[in-house]
C-alpha atoms as a PDB file:
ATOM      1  CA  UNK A   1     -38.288   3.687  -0.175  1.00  0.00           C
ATOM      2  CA  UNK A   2     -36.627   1.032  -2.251  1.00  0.00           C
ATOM      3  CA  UNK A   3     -32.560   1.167  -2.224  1.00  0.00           C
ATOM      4  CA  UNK A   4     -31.930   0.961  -5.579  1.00  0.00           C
ATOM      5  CA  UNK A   5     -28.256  -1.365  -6.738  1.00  0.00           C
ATOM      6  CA  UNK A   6     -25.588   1.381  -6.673  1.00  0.00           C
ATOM      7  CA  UNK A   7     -26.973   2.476  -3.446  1.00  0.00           C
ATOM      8  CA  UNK A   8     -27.408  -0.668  -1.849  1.00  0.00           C
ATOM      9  CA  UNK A   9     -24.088  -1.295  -2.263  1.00  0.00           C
ATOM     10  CA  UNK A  10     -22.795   2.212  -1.699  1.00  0.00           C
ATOM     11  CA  UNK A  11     -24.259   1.349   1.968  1.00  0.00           C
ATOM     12  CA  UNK A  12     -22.727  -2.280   2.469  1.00  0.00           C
ATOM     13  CA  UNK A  13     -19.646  -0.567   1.377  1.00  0.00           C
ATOM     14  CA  UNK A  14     -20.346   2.169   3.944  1.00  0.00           C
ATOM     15  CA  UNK A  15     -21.402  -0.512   6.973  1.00  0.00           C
ATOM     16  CA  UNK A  16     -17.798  -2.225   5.738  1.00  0.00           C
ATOM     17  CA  UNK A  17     -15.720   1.242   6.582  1.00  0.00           C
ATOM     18  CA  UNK A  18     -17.466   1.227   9.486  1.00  0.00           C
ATOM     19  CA  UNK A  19     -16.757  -1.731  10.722  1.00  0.00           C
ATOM     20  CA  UNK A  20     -13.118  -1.763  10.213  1.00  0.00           C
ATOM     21  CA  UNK A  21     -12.828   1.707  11.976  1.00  0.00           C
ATOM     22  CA  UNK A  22     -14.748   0.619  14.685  1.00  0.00           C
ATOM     23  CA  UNK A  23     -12.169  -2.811  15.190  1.00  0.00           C
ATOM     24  CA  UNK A  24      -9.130  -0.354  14.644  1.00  0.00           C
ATOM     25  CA  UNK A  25     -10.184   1.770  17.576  1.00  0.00           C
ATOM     26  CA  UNK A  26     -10.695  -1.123  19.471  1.00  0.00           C
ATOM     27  CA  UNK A  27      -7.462  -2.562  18.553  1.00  0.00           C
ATOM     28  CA  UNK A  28      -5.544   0.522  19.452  1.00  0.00           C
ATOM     29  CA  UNK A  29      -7.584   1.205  22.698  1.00  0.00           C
ATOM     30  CA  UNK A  30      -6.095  -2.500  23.640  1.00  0.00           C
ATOM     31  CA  UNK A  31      -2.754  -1.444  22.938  1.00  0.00           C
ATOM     32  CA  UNK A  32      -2.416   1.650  25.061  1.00  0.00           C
ATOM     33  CA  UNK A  33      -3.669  -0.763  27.948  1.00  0.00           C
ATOM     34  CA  UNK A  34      -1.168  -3.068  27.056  1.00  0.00           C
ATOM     35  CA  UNK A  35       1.545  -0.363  27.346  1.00  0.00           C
ATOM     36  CA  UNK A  36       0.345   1.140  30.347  1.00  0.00           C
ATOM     37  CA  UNK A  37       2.926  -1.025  32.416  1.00  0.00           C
ATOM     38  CA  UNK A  38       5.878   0.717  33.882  1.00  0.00           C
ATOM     39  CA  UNK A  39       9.290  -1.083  33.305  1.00  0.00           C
ATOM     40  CA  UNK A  40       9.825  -2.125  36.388  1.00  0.00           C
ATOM     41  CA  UNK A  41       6.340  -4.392  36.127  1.00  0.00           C
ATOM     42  CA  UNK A  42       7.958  -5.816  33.032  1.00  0.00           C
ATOM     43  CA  UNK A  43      10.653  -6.538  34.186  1.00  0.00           C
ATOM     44  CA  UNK A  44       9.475  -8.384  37.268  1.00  0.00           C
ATOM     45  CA  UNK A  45       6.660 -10.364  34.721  1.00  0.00           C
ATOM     46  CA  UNK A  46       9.693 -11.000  32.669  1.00  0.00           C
ATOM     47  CA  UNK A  47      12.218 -12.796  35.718  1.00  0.00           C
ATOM     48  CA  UNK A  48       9.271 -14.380  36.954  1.00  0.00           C
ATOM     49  CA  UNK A  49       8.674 -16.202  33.905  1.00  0.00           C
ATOM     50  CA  UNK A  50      12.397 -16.732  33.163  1.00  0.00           C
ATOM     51  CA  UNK A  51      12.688 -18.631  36.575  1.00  0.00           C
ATOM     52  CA  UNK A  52       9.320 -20.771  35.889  1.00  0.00           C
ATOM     53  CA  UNK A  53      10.887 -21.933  32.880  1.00  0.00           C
ATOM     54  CA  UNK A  54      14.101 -22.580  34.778  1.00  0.00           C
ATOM     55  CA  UNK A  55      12.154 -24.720  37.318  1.00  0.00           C
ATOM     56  CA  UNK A  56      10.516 -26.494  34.605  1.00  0.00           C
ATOM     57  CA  UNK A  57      13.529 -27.286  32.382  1.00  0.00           C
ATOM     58  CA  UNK A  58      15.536 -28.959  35.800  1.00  0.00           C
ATOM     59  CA  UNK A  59      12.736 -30.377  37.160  1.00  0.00           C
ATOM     60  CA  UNK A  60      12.908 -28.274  40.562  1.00  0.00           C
ATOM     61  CA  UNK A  61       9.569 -26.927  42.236  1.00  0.00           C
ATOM     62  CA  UNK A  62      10.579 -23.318  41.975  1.00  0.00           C
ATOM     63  CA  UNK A  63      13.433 -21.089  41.490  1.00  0.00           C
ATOM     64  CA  UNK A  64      13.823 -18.256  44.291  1.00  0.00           C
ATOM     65  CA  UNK A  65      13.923 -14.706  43.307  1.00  0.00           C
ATOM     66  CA  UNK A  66      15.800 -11.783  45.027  1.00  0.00           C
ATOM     67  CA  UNK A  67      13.338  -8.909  45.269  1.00  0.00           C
ATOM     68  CA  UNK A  68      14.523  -5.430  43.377  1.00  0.00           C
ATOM     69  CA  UNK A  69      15.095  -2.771  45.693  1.00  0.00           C
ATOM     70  CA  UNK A  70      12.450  -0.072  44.341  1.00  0.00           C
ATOM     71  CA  UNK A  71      12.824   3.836  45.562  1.00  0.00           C
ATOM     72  CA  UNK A  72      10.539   6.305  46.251  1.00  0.00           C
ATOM     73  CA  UNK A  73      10.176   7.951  42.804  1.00  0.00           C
ATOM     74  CA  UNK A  74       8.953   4.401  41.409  1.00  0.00           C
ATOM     75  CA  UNK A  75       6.839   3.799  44.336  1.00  0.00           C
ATOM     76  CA  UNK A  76       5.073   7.348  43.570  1.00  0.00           C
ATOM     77  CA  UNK A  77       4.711   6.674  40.295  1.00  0.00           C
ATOM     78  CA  UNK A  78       3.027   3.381  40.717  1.00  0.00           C
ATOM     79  CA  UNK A  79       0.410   4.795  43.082  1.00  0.00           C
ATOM     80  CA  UNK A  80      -0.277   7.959  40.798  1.00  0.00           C
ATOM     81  CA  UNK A  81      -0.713   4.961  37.968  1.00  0.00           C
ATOM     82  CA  UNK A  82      -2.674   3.126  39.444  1.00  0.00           C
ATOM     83  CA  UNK A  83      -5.433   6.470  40.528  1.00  0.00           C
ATOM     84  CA  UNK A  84      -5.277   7.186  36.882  1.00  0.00           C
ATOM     85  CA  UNK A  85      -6.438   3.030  35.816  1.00  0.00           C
ATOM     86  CA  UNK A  86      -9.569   3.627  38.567  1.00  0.00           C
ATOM     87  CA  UNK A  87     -10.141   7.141  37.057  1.00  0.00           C
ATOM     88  CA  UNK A  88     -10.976   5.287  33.344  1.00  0.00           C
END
């Protein structure tokens, strides 16, 4: 069965949809990852990177950091995030 023009290019339009749908769901997939960090991981990314620049700028090996005290309802939800990343 021979496609004939308006169809053939009904499909490539078609296959085109597609294909953007498919990268938006990927895109957004990545996001909600990327989100999935609680505020106390960003944070901690966030100083640690703050004091490697620090080292860099005056030329010192590396800056110490004082660790955050973290309580038990943070330490909870960590674990129960965690489970749900395996459960994925």
């Amino acid at each position: 069965m021979a496609l004939r023009g308006g169809k053939w290019w009904k499909l490539v339009g078609l296959a085109g949809i597609v294909g953007v749908a498919a990268t938006g769901a990927v895109a957004a997939r990545n996001e909600r990852q990327r989100r999935n960090y609680s505020p106390d991981e960003v944070r901690s990314v966030l100083h640690e990177r703050y004091a490697r620049s620090l080292a860099a700028r005056d030329g010192s090996a590396e800056l110490p950091l004082a660790e955050v005290p973290v309580g038990p309802k943070e330490k909870i939800s960590r674990v129960l995030r965690r489970f749900r990343r395996r459960d994925r």
